[in-house]
N, C-alpha and C. Protein backbone atom coordinates (compact mmCIF):
# COMPACT_ATOMS: atom_id res chain seq x y z
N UNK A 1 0.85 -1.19 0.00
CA UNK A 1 0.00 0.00 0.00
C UNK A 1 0.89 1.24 0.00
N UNK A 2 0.69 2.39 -0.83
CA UNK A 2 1.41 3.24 -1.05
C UNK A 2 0.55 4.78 -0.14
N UNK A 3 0.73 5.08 0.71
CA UNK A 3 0.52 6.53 1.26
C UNK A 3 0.54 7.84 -0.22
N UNK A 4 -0.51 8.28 -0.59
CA UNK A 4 -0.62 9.27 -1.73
C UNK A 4 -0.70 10.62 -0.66
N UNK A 5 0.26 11.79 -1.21
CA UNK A 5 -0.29 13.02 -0.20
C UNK A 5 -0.35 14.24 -0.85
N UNK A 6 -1.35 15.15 -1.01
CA UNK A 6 -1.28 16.35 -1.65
C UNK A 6 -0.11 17.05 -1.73
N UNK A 7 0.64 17.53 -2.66
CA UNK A 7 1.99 18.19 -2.41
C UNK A 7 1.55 19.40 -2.23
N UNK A 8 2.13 20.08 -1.12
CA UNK A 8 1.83 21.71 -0.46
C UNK A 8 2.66 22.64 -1.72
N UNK A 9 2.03 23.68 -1.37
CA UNK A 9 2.57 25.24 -2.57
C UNK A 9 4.35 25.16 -2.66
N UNK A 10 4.68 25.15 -1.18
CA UNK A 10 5.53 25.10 -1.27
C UNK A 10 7.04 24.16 -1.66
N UNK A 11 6.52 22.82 -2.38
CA UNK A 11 7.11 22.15 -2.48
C UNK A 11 7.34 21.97 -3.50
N UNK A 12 6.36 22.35 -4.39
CA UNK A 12 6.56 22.59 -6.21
C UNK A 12 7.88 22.15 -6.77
N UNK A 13 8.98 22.78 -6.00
CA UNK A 13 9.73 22.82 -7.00
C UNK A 13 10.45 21.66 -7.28
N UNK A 14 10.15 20.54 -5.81
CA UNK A 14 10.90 19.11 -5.45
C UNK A 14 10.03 18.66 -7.09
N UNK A 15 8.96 19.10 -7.53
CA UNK A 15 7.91 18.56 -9.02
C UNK A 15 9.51 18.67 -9.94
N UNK A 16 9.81 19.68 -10.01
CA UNK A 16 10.72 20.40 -11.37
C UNK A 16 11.55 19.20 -10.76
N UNK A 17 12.57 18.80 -9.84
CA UNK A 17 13.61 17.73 -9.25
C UNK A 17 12.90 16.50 -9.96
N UNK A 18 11.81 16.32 -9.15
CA UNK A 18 11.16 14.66 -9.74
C UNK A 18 11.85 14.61 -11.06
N UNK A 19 10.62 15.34 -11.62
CA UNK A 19 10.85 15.66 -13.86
C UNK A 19 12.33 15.41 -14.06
N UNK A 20 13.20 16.00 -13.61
CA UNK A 20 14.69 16.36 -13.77
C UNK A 20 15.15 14.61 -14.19
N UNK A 21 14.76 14.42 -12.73
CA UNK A 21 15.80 12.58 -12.47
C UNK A 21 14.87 11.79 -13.21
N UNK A 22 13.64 11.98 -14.28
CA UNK A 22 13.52 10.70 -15.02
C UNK A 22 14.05 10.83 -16.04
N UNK A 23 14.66 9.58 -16.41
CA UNK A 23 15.46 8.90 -17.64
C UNK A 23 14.97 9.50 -18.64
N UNK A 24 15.45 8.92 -20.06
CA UNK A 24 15.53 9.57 -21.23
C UNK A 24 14.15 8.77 -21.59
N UNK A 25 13.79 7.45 -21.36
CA UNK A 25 12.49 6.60 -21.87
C UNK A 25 11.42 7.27 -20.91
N UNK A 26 11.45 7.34 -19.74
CA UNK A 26 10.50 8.05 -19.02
C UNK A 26 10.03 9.29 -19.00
N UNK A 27 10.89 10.35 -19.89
CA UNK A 27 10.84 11.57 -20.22
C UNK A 27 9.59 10.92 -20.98
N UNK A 28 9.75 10.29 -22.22
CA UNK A 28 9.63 10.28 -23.37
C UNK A 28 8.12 9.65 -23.16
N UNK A 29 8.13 8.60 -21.91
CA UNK A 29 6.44 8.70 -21.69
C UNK A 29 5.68 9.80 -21.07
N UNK A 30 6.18 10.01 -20.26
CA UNK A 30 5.59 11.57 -19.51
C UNK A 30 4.94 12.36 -20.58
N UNK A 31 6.01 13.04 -21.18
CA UNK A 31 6.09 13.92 -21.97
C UNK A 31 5.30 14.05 -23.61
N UNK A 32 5.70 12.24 -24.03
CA UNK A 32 4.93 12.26 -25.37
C UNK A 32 6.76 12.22 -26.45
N UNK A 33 7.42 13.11 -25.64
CA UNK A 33 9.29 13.08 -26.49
C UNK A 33 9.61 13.40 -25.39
N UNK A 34 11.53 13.28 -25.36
CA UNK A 34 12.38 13.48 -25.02
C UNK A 34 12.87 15.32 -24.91
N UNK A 35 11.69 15.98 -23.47
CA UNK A 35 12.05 16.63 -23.37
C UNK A 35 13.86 17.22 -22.75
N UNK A 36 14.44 18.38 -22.88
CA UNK A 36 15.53 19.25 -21.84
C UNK A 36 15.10 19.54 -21.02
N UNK A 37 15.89 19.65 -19.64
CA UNK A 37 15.40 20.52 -18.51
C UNK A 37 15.08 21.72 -18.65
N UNK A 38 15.61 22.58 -19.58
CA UNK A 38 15.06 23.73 -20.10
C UNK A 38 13.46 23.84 -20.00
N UNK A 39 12.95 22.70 -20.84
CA UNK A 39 11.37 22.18 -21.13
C UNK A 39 10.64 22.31 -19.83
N UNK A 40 11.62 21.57 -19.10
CA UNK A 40 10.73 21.23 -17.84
C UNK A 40 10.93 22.73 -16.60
N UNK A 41 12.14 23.02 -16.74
CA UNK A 41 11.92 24.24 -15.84
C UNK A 41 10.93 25.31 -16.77
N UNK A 42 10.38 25.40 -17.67
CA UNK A 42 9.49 26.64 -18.61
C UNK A 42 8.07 25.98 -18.01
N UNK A 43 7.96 24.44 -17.90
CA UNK A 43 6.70 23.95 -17.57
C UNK A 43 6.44 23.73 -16.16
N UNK A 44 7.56 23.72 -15.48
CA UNK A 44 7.27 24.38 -13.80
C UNK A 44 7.06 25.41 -13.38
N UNK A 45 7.94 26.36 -14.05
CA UNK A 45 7.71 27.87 -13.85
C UNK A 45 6.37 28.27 -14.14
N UNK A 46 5.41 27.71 -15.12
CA UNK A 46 3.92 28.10 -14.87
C UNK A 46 3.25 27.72 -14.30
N UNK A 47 3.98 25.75 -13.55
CA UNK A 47 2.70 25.01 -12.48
C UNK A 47 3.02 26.32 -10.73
N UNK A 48 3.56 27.01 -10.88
CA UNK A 48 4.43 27.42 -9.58
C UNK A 48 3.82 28.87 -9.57
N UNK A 49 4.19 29.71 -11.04
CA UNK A 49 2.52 30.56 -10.68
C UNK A 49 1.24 30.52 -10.35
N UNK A 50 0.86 29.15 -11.16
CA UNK A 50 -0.29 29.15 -11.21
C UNK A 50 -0.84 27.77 -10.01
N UNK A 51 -0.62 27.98 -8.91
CA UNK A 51 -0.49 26.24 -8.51
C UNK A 51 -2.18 26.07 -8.08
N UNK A 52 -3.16 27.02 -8.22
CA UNK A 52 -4.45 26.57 -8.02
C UNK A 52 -5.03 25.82 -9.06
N UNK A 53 -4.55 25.82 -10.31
CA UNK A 53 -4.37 25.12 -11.76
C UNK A 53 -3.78 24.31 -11.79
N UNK A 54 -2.92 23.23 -10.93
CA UNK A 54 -2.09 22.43 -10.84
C UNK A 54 -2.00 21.62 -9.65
N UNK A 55 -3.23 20.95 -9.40
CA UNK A 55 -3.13 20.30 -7.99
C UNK A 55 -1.75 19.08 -8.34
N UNK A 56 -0.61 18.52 -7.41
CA UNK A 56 0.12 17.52 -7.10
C UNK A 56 -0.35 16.53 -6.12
N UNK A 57 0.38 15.45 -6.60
CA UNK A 57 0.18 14.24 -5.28
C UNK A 57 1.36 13.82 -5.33
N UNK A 58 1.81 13.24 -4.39
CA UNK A 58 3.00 12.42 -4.01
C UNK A 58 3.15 10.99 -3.74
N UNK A 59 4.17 10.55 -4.23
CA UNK A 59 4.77 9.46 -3.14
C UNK A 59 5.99 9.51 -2.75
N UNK A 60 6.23 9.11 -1.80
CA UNK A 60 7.82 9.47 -1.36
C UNK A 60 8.36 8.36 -0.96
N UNK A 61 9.68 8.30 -0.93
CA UNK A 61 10.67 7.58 -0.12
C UNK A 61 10.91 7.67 1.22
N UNK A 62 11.55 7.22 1.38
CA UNK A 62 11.98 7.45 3.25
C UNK A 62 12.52 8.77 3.26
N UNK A 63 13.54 9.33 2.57
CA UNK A 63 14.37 10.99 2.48
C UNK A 63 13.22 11.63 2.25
N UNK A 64 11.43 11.75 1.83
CA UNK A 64 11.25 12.22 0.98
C UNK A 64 10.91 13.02 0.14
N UNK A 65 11.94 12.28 -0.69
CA UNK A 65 11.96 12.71 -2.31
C UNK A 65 10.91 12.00 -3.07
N UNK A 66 10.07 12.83 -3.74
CA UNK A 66 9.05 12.04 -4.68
C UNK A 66 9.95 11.14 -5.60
N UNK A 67 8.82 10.27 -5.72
CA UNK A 67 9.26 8.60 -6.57
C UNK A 67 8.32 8.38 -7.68
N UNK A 68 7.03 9.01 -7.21
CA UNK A 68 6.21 9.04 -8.00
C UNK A 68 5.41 10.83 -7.86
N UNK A 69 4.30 10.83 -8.99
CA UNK A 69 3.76 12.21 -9.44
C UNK A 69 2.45 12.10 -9.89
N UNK A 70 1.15 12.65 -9.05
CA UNK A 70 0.32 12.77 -10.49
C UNK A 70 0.02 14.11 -10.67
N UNK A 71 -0.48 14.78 -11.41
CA UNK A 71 -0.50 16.08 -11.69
C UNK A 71 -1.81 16.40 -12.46
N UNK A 72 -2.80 17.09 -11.69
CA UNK A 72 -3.91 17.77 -12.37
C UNK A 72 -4.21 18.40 -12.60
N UNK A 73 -4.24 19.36 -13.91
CA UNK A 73 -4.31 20.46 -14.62
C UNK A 73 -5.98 20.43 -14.83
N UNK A 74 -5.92 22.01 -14.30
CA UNK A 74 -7.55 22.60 -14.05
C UNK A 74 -7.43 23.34 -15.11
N UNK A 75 -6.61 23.81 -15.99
CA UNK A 75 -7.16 25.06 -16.48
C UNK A 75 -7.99 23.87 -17.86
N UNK A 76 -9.55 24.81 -18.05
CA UNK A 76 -10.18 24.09 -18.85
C UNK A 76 -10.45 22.71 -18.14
N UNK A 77 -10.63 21.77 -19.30
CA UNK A 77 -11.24 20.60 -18.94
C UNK A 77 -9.94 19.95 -18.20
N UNK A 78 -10.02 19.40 -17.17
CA UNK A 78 -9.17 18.26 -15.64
C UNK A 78 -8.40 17.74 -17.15
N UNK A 79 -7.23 17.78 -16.65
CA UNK A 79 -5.93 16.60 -17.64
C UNK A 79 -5.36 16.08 -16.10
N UNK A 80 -5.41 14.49 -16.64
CA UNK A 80 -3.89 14.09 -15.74
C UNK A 80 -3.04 13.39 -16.34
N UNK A 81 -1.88 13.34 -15.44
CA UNK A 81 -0.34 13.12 -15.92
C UNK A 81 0.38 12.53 -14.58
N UNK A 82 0.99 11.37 -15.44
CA UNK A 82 1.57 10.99 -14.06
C UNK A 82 2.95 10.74 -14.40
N UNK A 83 3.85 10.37 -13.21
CA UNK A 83 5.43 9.78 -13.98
C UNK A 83 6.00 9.17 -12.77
N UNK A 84 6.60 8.22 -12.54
CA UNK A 84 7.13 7.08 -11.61
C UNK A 84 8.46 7.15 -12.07
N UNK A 85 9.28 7.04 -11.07
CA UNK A 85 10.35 6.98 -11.25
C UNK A 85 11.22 5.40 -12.01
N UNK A 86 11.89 5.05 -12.68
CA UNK A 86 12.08 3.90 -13.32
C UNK A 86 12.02 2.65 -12.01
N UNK A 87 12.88 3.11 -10.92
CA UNK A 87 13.57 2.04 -10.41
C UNK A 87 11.85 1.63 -9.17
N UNK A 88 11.16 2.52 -9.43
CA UNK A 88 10.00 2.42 -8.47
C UNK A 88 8.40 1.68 -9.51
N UNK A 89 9.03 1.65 -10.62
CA UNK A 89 7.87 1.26 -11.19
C UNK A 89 7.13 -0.07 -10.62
N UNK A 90 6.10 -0.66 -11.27
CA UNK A 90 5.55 -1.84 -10.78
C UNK A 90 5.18 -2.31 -9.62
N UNK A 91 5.10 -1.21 -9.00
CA UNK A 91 4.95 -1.61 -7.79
C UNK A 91 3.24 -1.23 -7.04
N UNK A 92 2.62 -0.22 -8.22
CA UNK A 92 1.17 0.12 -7.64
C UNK A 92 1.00 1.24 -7.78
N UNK A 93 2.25 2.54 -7.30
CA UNK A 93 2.46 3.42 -6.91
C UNK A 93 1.80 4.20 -8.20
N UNK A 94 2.03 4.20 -9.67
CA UNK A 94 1.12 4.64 -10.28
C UNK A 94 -0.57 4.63 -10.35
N UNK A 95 -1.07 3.62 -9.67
CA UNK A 95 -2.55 2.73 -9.45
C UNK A 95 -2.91 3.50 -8.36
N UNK A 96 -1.96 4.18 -7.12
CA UNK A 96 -2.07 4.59 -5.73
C UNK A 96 -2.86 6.61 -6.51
N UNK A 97 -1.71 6.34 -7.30
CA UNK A 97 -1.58 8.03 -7.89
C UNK A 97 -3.08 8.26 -8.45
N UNK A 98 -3.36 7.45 -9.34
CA UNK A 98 -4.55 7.88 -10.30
C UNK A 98 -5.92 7.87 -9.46
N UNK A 99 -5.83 6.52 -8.65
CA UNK A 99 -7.10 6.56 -7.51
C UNK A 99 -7.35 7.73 -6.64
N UNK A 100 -5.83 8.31 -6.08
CA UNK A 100 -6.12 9.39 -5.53
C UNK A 100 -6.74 10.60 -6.19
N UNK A 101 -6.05 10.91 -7.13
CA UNK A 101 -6.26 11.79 -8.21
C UNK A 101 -8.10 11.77 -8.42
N UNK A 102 -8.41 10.97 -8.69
CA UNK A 102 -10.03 10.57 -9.01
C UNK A 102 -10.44 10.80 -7.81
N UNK A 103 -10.37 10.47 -6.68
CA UNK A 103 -11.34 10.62 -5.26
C UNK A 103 -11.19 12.14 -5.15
N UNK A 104 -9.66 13.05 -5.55
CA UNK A 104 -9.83 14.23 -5.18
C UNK A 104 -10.90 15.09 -6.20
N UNK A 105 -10.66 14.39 -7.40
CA UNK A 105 -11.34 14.96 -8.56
C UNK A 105 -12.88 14.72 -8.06
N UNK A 106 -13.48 13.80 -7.86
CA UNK A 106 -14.95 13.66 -7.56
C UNK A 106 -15.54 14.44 -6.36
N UNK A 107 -14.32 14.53 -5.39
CA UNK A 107 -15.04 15.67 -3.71
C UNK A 107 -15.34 16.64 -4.21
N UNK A 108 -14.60 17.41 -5.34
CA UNK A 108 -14.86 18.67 -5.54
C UNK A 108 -15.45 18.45 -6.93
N UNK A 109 -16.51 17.46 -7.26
CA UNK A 109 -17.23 18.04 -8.32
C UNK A 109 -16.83 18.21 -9.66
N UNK A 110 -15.08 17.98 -9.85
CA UNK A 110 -14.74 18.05 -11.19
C UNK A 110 -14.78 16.04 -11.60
N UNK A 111 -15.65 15.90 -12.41
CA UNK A 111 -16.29 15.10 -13.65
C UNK A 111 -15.64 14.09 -14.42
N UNK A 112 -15.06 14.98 -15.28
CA UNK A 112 -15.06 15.08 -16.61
C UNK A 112 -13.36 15.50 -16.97
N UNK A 113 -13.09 14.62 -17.98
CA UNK A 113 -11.15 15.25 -17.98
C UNK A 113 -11.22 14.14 -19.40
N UNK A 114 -9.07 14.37 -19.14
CA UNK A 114 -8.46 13.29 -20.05
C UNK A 114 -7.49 13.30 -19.70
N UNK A 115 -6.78 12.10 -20.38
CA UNK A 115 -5.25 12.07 -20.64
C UNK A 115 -5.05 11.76 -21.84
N UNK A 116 -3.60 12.14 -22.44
CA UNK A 116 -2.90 11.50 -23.02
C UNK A 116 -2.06 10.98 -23.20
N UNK A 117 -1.69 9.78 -23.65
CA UNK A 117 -0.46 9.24 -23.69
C UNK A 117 0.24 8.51 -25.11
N UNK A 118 1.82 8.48 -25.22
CA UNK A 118 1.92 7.61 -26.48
C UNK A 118 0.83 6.42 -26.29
N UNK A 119 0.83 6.06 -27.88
CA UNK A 119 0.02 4.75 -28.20
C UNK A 119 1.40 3.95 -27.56
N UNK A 120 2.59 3.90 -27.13
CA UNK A 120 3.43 2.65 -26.76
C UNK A 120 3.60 2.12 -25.28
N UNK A 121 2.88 3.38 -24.42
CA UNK A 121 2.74 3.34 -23.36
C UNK A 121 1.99 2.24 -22.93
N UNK A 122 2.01 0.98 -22.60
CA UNK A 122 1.34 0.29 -22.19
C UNK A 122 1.09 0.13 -20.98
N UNK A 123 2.16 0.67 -19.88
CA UNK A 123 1.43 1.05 -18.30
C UNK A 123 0.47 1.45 -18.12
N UNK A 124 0.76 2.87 -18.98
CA UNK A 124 -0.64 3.96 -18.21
C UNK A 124 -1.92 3.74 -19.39
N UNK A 125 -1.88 2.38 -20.40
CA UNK A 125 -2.84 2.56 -20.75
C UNK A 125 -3.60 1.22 -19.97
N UNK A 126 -2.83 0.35 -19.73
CA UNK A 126 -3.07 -0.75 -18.48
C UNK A 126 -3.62 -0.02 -17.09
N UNK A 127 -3.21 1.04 -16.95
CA UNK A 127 -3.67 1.51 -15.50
C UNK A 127 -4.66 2.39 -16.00
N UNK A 128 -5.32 3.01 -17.17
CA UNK A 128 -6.27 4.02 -17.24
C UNK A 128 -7.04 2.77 -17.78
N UNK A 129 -7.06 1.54 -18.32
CA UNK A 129 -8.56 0.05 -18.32
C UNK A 129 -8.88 0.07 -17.01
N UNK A 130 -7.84 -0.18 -16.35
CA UNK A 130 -7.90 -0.81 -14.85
C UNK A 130 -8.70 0.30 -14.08
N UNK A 131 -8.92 1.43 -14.20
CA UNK A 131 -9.60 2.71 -13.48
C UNK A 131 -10.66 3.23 -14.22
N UNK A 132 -11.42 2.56 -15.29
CA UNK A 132 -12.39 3.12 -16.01
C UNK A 132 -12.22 3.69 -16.97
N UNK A 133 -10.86 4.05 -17.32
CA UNK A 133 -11.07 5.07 -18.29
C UNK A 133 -11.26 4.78 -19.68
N UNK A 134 -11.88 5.46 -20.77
CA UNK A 134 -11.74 4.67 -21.53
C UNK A 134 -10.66 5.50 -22.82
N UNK A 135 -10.40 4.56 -23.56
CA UNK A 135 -9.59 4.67 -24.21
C UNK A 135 -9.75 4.94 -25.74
N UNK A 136 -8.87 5.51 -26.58
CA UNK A 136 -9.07 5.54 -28.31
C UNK A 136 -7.70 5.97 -28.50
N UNK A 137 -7.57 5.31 -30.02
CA UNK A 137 -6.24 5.39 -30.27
C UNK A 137 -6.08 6.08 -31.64
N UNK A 138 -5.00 7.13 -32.01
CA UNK A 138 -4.87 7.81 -33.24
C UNK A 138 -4.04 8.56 -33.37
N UNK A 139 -3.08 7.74 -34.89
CA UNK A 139 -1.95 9.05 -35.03
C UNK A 139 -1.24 9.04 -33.88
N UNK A 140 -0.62 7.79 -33.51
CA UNK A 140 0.16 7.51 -32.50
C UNK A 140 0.02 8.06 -31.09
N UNK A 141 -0.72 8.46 -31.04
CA UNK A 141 -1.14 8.59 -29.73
C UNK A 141 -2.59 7.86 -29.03
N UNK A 142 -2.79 7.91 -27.92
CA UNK A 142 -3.96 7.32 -26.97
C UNK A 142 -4.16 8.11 -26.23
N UNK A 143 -5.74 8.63 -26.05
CA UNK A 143 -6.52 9.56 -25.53
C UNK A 143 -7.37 8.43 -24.58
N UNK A 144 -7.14 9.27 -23.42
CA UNK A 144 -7.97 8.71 -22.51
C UNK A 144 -9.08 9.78 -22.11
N UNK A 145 -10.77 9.36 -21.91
CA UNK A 145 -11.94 10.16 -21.91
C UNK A 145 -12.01 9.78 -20.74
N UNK A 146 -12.01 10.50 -19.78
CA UNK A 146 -12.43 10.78 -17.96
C UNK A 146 -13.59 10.97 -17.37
N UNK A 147 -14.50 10.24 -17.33
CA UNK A 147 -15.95 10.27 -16.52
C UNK A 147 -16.20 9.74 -15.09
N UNK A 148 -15.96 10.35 -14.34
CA UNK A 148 -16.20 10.12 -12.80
C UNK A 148 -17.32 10.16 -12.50
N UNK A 149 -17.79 9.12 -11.61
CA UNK A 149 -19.31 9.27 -11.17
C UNK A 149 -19.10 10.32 -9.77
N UNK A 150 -20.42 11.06 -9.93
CA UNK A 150 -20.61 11.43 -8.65
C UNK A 150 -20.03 11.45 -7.26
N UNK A 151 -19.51 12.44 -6.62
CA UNK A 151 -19.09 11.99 -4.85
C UNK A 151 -20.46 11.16 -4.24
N UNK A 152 -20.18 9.89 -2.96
CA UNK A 152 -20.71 9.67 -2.29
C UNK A 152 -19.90 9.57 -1.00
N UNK A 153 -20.67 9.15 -0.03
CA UNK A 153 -20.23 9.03 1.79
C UNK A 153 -18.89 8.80 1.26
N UNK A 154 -18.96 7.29 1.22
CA UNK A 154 -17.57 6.26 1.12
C UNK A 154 -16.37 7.07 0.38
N UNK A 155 -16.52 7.66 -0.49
CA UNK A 155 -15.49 8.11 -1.13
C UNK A 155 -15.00 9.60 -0.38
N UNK A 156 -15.66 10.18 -0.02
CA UNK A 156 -15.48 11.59 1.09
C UNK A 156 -14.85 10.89 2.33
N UNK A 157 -15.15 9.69 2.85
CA UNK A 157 -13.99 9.38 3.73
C UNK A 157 -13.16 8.56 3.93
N UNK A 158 -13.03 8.00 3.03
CA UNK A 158 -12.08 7.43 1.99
C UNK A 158 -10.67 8.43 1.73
N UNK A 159 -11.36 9.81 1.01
CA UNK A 159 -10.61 10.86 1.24
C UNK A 159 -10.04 11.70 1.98
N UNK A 160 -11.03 11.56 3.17
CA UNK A 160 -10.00 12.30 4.05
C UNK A 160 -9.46 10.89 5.01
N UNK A 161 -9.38 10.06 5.09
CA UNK A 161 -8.83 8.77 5.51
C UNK A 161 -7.40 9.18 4.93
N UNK A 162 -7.53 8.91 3.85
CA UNK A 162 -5.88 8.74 2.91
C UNK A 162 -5.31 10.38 2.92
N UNK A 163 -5.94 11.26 3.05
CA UNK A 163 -5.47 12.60 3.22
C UNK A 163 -4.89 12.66 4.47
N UNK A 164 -5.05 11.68 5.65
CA UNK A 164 -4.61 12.18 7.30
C UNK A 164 -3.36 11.20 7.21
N UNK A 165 -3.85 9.57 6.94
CA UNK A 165 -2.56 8.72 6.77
C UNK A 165 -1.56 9.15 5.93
N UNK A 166 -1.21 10.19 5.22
CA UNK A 166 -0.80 10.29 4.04
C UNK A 166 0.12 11.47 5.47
N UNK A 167 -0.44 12.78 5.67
CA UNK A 167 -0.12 13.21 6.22
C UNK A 167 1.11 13.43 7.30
N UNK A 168 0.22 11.73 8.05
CA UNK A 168 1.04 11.35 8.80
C UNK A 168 2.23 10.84 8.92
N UNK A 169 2.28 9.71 7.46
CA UNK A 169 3.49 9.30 7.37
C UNK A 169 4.63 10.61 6.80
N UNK A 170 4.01 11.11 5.97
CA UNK A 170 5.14 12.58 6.34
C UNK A 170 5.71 13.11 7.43
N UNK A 171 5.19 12.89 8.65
CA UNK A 171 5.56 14.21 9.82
C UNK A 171 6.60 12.80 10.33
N UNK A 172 5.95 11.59 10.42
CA UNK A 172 7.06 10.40 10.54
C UNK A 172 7.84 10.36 9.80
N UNK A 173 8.47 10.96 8.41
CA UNK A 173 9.32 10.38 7.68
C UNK A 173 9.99 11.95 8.11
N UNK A 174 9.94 12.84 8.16
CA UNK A 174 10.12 14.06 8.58
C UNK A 174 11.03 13.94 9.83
N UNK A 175 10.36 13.52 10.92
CA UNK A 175 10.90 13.14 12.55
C UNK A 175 12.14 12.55 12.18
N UNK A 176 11.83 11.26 11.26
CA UNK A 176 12.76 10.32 11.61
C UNK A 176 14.01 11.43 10.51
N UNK A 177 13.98 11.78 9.77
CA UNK A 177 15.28 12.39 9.17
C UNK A 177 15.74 13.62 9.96
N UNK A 178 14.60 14.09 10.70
CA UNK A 178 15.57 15.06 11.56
C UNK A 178 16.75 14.38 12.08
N UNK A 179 16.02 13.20 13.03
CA UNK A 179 16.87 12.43 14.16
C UNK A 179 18.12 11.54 13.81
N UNK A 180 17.97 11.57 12.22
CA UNK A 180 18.98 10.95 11.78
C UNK A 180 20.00 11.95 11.34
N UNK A 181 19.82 13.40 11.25
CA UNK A 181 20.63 14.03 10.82
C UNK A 181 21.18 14.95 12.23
N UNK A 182 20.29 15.16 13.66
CA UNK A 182 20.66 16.10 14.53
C UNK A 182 20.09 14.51 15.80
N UNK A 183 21.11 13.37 16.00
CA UNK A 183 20.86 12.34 16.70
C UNK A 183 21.11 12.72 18.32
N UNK A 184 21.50 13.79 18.62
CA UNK A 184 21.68 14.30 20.24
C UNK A 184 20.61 15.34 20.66
């Protein structure tokens, strides 16, 4: 089970770090190509103005450093985007990302979205069957169509369930690196 946690305003920029440390193939799913950091600091620098347009989620490591990302772009119709770090793949942590992503998307009423991804991507088109989404393919790419049903009870505390555990294991992963770095 993977702890998912809203990433705060101020952490944005550990987003631009994540982007940075994926590989040249993981760029290349993220992204669609093989963006430069150039790319990616021009496309942080607007999630960082604009971060009410850019909700984050996390997963972290023990230091942590995000391992994984999902990223939901409000402006216009909900897009998401996710990216796992290579050596963390397979493990759920993308499956952890998108569920969250959807429970936050349904509390507040947003619906309706997409993604896209290469047509070669077979993770995230394995993990957008596996979550409803549905799929079409064209001109090398795969569009995913986003229909969320309705908030109910279960899913409102569901959400704030995984919003407090999520929380928590931060202020624990937090503690414990103080104590490992200031042990007297």
């Amino acid at each position: 089970m993977h702890l998912v946690r809203r990433v705060l305003q101020y952490e944005y920029p550990k987003y631009r770090k994540h982007l940075k440390s994926l590989d040249l193939d993981s760029r290349v799913l993220r992204f669609g190509f093989a963006v430069k950091d150039e790319v990616i600091d021009q496309l942080c620098d607007e999630f960082e103005k604009n971060p009410q347009q850019h909700v984050l989620f996390c997963v972290e490591d023990i230091n942590l450093e995000f391992v994984g990302v999902g990223h939901i772009a409000l402006q216009g119709e909900m897009e998401l985007a996710f990216s796992v770090l290579k050596e963390y793949r397979k493990q759920g942590i993308g499956d952890a990302l998108i569920q969250r992503a959807a429970r936050y998307c349904r509390t507040r009423g947003i619906l309706k979205g997409q993604m896209v991804c290469l047509s070669t991507n077979t993770a995230i088109k394995k993990l957008c069957a596996k979550n409803g989404v549905k799929m079409t393919t064209g001109h090398g790419e795969t569009y995913g169509s986003i229909e969320l049903s309705p908030v109910d009870l279960p899913t409102i505390i569901q959400e704030q369930a995984s919003a407090h555990a999520a929380a928590t294991d931060y202020f624990i992963k937090r503690a414990v690196n103080f104590l490992v770095v200031h042990p007297n």
